[in-house]
Protein backbone atom coordinates (compact mmCIF):
# COMPACT_ATOMS: atom_id res chain seq x y z
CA UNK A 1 58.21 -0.34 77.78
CA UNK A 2 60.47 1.47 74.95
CA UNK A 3 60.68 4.66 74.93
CA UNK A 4 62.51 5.69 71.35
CA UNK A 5 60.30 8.26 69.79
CA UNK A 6 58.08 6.88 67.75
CA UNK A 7 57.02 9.51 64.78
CA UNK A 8 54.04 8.90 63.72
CA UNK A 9 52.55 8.32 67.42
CA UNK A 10 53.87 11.61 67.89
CA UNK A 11 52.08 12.70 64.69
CA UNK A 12 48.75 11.47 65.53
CA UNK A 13 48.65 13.44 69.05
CA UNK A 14 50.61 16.57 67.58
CA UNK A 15 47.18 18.00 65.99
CA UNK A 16 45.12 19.62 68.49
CA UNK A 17 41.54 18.71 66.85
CA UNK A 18 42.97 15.22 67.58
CA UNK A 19 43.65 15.43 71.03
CA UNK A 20 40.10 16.75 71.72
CA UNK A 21 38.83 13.31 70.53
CA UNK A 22 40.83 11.18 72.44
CA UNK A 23 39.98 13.44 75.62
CA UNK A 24 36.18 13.10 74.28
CA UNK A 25 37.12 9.22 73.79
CA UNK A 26 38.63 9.02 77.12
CA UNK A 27 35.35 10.67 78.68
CA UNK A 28 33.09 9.02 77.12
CA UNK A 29 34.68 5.33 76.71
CA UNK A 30 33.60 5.25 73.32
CA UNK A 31 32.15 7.11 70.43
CA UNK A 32 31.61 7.41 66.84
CA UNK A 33 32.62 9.65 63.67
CA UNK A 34 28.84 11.10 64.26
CA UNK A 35 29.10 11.62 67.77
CA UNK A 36 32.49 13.38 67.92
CA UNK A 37 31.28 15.61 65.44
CA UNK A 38 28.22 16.95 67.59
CA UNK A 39 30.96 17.65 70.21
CA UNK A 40 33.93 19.35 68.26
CA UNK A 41 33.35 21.96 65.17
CA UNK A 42 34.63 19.82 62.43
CA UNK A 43 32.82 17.76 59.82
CA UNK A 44 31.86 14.03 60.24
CA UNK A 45 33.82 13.24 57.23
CA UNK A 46 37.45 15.46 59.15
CA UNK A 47 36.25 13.19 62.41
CA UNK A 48 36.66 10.37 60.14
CA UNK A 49 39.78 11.32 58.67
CA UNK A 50 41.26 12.54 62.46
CA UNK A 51 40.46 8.75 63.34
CA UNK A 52 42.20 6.84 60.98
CA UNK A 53 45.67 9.03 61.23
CA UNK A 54 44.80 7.75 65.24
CA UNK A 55 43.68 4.26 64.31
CA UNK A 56 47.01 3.83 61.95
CA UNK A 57 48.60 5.34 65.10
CA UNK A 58 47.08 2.45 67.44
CA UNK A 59 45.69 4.97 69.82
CA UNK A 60 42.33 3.65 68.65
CA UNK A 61 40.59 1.24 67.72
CA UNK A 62 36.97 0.62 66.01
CA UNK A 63 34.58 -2.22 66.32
CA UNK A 64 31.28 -2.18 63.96
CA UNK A 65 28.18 -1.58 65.39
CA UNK A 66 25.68 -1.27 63.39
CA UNK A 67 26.22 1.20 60.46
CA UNK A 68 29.11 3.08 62.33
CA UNK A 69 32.46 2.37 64.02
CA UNK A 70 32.67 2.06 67.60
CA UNK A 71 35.79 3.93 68.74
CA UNK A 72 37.39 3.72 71.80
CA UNK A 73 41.14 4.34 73.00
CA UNK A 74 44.00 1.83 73.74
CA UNK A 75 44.98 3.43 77.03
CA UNK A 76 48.74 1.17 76.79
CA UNK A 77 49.31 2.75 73.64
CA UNK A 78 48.39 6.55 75.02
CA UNK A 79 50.58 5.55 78.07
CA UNK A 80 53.26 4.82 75.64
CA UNK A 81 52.86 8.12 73.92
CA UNK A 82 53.21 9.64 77.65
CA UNK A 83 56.05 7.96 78.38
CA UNK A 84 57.95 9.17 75.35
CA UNK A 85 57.12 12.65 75.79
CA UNK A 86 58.22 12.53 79.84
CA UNK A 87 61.37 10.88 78.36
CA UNK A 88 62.38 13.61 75.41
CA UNK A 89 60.94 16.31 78.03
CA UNK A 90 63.81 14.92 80.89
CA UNK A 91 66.17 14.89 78.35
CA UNK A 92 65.52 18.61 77.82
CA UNK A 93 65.12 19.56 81.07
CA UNK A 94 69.19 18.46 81.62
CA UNK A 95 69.90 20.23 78.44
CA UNK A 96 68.52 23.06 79.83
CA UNK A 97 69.95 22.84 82.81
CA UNK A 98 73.44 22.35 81.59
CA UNK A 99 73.21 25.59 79.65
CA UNK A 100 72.33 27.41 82.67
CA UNK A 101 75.16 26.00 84.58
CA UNK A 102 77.18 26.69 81.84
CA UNK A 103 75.60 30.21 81.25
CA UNK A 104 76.13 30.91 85.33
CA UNK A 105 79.29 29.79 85.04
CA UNK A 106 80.20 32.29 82.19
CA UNK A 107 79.01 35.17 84.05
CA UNK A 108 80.58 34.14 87.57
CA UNK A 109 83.95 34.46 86.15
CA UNK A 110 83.38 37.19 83.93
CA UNK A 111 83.93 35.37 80.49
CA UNK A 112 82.42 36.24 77.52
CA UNK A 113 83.28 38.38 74.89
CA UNK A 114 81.75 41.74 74.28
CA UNK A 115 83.98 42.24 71.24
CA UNK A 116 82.18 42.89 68.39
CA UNK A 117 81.40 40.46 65.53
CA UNK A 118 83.37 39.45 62.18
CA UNK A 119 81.66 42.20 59.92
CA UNK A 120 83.36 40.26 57.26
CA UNK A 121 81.79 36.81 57.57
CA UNK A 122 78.38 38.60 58.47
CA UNK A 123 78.37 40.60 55.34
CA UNK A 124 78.88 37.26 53.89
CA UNK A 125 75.80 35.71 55.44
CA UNK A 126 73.19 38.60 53.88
């Protein structure tokens, strides 16, 4: 399973009204433009909208039935979206933690300068 960040997956589950209907999706097993409406406060015709950025996405998919689309979520694609964000969140956490080392480090031995800064290249900044 790759996990180079994939934009527009990370797109699709950045908007919170969008996450809502997947969690409704992933509680319900299915549902429809209609039915997410009655349970989130945006129009039928925003639902719609929300679930083609996440059909385009492949974190759903819709089947016809009857006048409406069926949707329902492709659980290997969300666990690809999960394993992404674990991935860019590890590599943060050892940024992180190298900065703190690094920070520790600086006050251990005293380093760092209390000197004050360039007034001539910050007067060029403003």
């Amino acid at each position: 399973m790759s996990t180079a960040v994939d934009d527009d997956l990370w797109s699709a589950v950045g908007d919170p009204t969008r996450r809502r209907m997947i969690d409704r999706l992933l509680a319900d097993g299915t549902g429809t433009a209609t039915s997410l409406s009655e349970q989130i406060p945006v129009t039928r015709q925003a639902i719609a909208k929300h679930l083609a950025v996440l059909d385009r996405a492949g974190l759903v998919h819709g089947a016809t039935a009857g006048r409406e689309r069926r949707y329902r979520v492709d659980e290997a694609q969300l666990a690809r979206a999960v394993a992404q964000l674990n991935a860019v969140g590890s590599a943060w956490d050892s940024r992180l933690d190298r900065i703190k080392r690094i920070a520790e480090t600086i006050q251990r031995t005293g380093g760092g300068s209390t000197a004050e800064p360039d007034t001539e290249h910050r007067n060029e900044k403003e």
